[in-house]
Protein backbone atom coordinates (compact mmCIF):
# COMPACT_ATOMS: atom_id res chain seq x y z
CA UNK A 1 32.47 24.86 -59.49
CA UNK A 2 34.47 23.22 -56.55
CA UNK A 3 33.80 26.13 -54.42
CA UNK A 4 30.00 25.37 -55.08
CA UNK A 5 30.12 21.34 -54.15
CA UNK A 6 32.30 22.64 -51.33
CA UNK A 7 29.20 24.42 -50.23
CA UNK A 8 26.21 21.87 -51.20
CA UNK A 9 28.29 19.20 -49.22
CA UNK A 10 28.54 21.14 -46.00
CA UNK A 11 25.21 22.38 -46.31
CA UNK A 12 24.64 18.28 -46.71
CA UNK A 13 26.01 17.50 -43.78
CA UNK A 14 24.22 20.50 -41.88
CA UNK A 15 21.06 18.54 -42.66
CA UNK A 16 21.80 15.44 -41.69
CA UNK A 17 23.01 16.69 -38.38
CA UNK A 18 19.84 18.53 -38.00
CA UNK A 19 17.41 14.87 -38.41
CA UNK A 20 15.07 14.25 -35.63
CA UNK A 21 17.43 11.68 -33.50
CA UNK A 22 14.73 9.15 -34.08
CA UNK A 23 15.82 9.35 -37.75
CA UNK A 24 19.25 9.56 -37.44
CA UNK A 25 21.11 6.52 -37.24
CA UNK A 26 24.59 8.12 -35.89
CA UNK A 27 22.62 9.55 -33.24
CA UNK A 28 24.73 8.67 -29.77
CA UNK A 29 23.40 7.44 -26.36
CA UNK A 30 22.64 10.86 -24.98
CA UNK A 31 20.57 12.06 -27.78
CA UNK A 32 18.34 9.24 -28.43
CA UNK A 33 18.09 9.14 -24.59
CA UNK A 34 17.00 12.73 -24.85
CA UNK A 35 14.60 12.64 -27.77
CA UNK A 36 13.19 9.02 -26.06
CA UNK A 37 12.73 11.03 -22.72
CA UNK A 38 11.19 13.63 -24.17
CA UNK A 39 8.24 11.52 -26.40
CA UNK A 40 7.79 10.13 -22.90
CA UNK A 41 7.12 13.87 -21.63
CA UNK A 42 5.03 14.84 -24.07
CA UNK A 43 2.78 11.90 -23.65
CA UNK A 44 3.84 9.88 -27.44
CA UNK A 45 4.59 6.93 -25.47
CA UNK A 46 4.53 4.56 -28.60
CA UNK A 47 7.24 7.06 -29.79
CA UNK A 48 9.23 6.71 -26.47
CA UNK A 49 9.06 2.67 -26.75
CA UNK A 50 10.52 2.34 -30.11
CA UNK A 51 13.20 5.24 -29.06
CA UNK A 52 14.04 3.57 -25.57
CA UNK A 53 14.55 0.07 -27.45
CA UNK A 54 16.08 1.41 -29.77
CA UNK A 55 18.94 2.77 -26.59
CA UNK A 56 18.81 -0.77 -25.61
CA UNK A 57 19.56 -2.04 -28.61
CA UNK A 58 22.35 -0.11 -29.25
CA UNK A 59 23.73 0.61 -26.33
CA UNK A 60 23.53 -2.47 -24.15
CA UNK A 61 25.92 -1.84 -21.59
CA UNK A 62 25.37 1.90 -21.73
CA UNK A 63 24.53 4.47 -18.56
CA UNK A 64 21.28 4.50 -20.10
CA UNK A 65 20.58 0.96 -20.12
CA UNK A 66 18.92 0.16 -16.68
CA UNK A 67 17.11 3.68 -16.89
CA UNK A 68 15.51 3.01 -20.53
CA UNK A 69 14.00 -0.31 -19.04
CA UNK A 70 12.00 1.21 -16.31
CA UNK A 71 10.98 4.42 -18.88
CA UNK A 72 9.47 1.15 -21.36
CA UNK A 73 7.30 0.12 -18.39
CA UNK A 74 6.26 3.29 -17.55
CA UNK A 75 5.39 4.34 -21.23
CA UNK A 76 3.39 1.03 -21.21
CA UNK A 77 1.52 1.43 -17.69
CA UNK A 78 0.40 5.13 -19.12
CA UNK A 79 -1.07 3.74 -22.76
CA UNK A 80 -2.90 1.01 -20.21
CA UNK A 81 -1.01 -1.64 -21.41
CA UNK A 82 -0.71 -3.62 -18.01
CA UNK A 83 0.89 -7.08 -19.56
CA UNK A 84 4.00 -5.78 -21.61
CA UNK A 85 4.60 -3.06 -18.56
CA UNK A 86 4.44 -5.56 -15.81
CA UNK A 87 6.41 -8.27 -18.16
CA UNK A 88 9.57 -5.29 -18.58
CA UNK A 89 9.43 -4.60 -14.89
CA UNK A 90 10.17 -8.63 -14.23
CA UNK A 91 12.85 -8.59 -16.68
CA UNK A 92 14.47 -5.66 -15.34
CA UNK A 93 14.74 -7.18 -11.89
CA UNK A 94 16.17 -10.41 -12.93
CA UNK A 95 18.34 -8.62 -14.99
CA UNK A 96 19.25 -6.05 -12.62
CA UNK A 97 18.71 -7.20 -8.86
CA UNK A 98 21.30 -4.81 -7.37
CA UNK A 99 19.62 -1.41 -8.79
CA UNK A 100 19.29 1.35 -6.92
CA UNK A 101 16.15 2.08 -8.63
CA UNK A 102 14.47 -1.26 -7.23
CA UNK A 103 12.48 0.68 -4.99
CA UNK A 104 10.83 3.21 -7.92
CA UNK A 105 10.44 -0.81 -9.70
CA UNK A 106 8.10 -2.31 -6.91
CA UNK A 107 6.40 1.47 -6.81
CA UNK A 108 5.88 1.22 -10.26
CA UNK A 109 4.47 -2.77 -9.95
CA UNK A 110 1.96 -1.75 -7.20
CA UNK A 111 0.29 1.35 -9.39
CA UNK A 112 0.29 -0.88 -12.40
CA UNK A 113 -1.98 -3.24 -10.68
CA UNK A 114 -3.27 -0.61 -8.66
CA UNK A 115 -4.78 1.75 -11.16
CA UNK A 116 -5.92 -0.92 -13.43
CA UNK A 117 -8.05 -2.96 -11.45
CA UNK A 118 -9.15 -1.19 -8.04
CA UNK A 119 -11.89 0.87 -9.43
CA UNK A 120 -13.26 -2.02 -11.92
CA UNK A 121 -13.07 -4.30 -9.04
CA UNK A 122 -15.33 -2.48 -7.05
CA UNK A 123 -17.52 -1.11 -10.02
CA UNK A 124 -18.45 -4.88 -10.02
CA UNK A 125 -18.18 -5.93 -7.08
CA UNK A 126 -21.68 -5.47 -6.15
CA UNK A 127 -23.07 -6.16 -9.51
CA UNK A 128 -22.33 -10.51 -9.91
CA UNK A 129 -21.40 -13.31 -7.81
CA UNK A 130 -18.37 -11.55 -5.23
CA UNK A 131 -16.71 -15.07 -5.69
CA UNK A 132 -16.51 -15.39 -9.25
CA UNK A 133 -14.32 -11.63 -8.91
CA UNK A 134 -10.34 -12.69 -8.75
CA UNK A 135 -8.54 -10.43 -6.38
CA UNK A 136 -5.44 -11.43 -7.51
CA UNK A 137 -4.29 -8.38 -8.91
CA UNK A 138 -5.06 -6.12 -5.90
CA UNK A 139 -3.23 -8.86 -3.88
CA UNK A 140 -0.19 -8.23 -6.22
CA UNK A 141 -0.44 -5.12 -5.91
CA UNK A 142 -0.37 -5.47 -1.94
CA UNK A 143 2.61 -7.14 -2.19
CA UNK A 144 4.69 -4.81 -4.42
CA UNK A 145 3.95 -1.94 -1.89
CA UNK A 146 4.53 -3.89 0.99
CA UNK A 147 8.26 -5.08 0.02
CA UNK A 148 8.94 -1.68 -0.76
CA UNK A 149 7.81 -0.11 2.84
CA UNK A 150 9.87 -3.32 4.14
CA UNK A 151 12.80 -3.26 2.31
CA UNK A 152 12.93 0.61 1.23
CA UNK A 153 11.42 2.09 4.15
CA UNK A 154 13.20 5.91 3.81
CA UNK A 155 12.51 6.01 0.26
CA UNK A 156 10.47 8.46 -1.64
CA UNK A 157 7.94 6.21 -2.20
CA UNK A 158 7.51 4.81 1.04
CA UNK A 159 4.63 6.68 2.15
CA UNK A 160 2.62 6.77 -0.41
CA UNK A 161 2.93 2.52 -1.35
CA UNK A 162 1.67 2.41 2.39
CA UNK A 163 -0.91 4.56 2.21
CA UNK A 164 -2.21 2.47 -0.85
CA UNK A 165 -1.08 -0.84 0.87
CA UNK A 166 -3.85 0.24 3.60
CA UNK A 167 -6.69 1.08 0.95
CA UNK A 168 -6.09 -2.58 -0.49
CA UNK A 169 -6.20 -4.34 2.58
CA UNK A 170 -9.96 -2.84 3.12
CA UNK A 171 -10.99 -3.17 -0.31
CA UNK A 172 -9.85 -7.43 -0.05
CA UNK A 173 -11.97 -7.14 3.26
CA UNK A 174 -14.71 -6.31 1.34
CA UNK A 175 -14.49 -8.87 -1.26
CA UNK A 176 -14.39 -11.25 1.55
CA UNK A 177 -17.01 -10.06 3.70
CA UNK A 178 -18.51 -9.96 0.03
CA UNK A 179 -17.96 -13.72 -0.44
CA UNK A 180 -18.69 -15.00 3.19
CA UNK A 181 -22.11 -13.15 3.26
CA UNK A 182 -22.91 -14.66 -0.03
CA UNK A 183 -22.28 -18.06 1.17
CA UNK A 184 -24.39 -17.31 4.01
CA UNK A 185 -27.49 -16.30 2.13
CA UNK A 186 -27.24 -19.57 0.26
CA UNK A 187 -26.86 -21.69 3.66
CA UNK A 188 -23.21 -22.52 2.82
CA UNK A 189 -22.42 -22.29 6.67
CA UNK A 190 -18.95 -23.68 6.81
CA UNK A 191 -17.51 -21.62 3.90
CA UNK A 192 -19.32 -18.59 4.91
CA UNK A 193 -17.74 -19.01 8.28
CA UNK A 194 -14.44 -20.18 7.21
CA UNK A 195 -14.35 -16.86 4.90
CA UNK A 196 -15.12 -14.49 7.81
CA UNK A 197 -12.41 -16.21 9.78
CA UNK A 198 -9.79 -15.49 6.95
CA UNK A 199 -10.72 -11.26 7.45
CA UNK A 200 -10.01 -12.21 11.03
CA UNK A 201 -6.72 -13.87 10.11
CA UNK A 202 -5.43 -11.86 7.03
CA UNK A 203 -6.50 -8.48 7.65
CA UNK A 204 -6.62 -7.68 11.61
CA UNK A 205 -6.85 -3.90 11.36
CA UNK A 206 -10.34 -3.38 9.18
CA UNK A 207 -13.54 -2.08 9.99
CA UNK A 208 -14.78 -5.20 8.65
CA UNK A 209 -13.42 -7.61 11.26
CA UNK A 210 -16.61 -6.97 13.11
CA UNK A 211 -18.72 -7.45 10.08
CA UNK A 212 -16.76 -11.00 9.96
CA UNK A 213 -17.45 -12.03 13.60
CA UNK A 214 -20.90 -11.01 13.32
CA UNK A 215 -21.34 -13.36 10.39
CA UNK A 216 -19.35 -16.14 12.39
CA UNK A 217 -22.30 -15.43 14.91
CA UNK A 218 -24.58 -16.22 12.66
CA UNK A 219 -22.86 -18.83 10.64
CA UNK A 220 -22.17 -20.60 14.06
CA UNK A 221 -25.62 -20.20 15.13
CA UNK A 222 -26.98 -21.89 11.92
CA UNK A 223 -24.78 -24.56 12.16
CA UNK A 224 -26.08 -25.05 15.83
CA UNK A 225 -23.08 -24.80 17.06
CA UNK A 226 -24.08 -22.29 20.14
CA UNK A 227 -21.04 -22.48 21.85
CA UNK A 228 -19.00 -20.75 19.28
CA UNK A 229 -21.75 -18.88 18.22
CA UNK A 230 -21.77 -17.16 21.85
CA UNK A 231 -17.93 -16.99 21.74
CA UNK A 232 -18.06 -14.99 18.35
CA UNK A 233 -21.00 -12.93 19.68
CA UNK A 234 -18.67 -11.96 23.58
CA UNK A 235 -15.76 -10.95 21.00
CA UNK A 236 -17.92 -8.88 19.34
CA UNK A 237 -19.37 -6.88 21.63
CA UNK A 238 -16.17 -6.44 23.58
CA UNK A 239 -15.07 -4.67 20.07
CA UNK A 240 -18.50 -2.50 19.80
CA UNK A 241 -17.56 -1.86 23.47
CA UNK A 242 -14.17 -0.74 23.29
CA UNK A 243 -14.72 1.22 19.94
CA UNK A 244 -18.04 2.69 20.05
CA UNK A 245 -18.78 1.35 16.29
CA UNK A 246 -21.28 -1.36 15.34
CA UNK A 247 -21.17 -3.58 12.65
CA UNK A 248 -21.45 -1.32 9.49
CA UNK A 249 -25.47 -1.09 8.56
CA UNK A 250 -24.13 -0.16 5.30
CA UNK A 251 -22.86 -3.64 4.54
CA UNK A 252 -25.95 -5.63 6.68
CA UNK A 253 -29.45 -5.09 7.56
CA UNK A 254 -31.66 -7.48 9.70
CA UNK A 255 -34.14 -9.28 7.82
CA UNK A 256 -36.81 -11.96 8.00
CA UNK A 257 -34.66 -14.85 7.71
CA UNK A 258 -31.85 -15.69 10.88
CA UNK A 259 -28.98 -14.53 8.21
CA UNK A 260 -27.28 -11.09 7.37
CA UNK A 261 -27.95 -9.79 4.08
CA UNK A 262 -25.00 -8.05 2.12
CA UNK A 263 -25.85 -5.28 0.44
């Protein structure tokens, strides 16, 4: 009889041992760490939140604890849950300003805003008032991946935030080429104008610098103000000059009244 609770208690124990870590409540740092990395790899990323907290929770101070943070975030940005990935990526750089993994953090910050809002920004862009559409995600966005080229600029990620950097600067060109032509159809001269000068200003190296002097030209010319109008029209066609390329027809065509229409 003793020999046989010997047995049922060690084959007991056995079992317990054997409990998914999620379930086990003497599992240590490396094993929820393992099970929480692995829900993340198999794409149960509600599985990998509660599992990750669950590290934190636990194990505060632990090797784990910076690393859990930034797997949270990134379980959040792939269910599309923008707010609560964004809001972990904050805390983990107040909490952790010296981190090595800074630069994957401002990587991770520019996708975020990246994925979630370039291609319904333009979907729409076309389709309602360009400035009723808020850019300020694709700014923030902008800004993540330019800290990380300037601050980080050997790391991993380097390239590719710059390469994305670049799309975003032409696709806020657009919005405000956008905006400044739809000013102009309505005869708001000075904010078309003002607009066009801000592409000038904020985003130098865009095809659609010459689409913003060539509605200066006509936002000048409106406004009667010839002089500048001419001025707008010699820097123009020095750039048509120097690099072959007219004003994109795609954007503007020519038509019965003295303004450019967007398309």
């Amino acid at each position: 009889m003793r020999h046989s609770l010997s047995v049922f208690l060690l084959l007991t124990l056995t079992a317990c041992g054997s409990l998914p870590t999620e379930e086990n409540p003497t599992a240590n740092a490396d094993q929820l760490y393992a099970a929480a990395k692995n829900a993340n790899q198999d794409g149960s990323y509600s599985n990998a939140i509660k599992l990750f907290e669950k590290l934190q929770s636990r194990f505060p101070y632990g090797r784990y604890a910076q690393q859990a943070q930034i797997e949270i975030a990134y379980a959040y940005y792939k269910q599309k849950e923008p707010v609560p990935a964004l809001a972990t990526l904050e805390r983990f750089v107040k909490q952790f300003p010296n981190s090595e993994r800074l630069d994957y953090v401002l990587y991770l910050k520019g996708l975020i805003n990246f994925d979630e809002n370039v291609n319904s920004f333009l979907s729409t862009l076309f389709g309602q008032d360009p400035a009723e559409r808020d850019p300020g995600s694709l700014h923030a966005a902008a800004d993540a991946f330019a800290e990380l080229v300037s601050r980080y600029p050997d790391s991993r990620y380097a390239r590719d935030a710059r390469l994305r950097r670049q799309y975003l600067q032409v696709t806020l060109a657009k919005h405000e080429i956008a905006v400044a032509s739809y000013y102009l159809r309505r005869g708001a001269h000075v904010a078309a104008v003002n607009r066009a000068q801000g592409v000038l200003a904020d985003y130098p190296n865009t095809p659609q610098t010459r689409d913003a002097l060539q509605i200066m030209v006509q936002g000048y010319a409106a406004l009667g103000l010839d002089d500048l109008s001419r001025d707008a029209r010699r820097v123009l066609d020095l750039n048509i000059a120097r690099d072959g390329v007219h004003p994109s027809r795609s954007n503007f065509q020519e038509s019965e009244t003295p303004w450019w229409k967007f398309w």
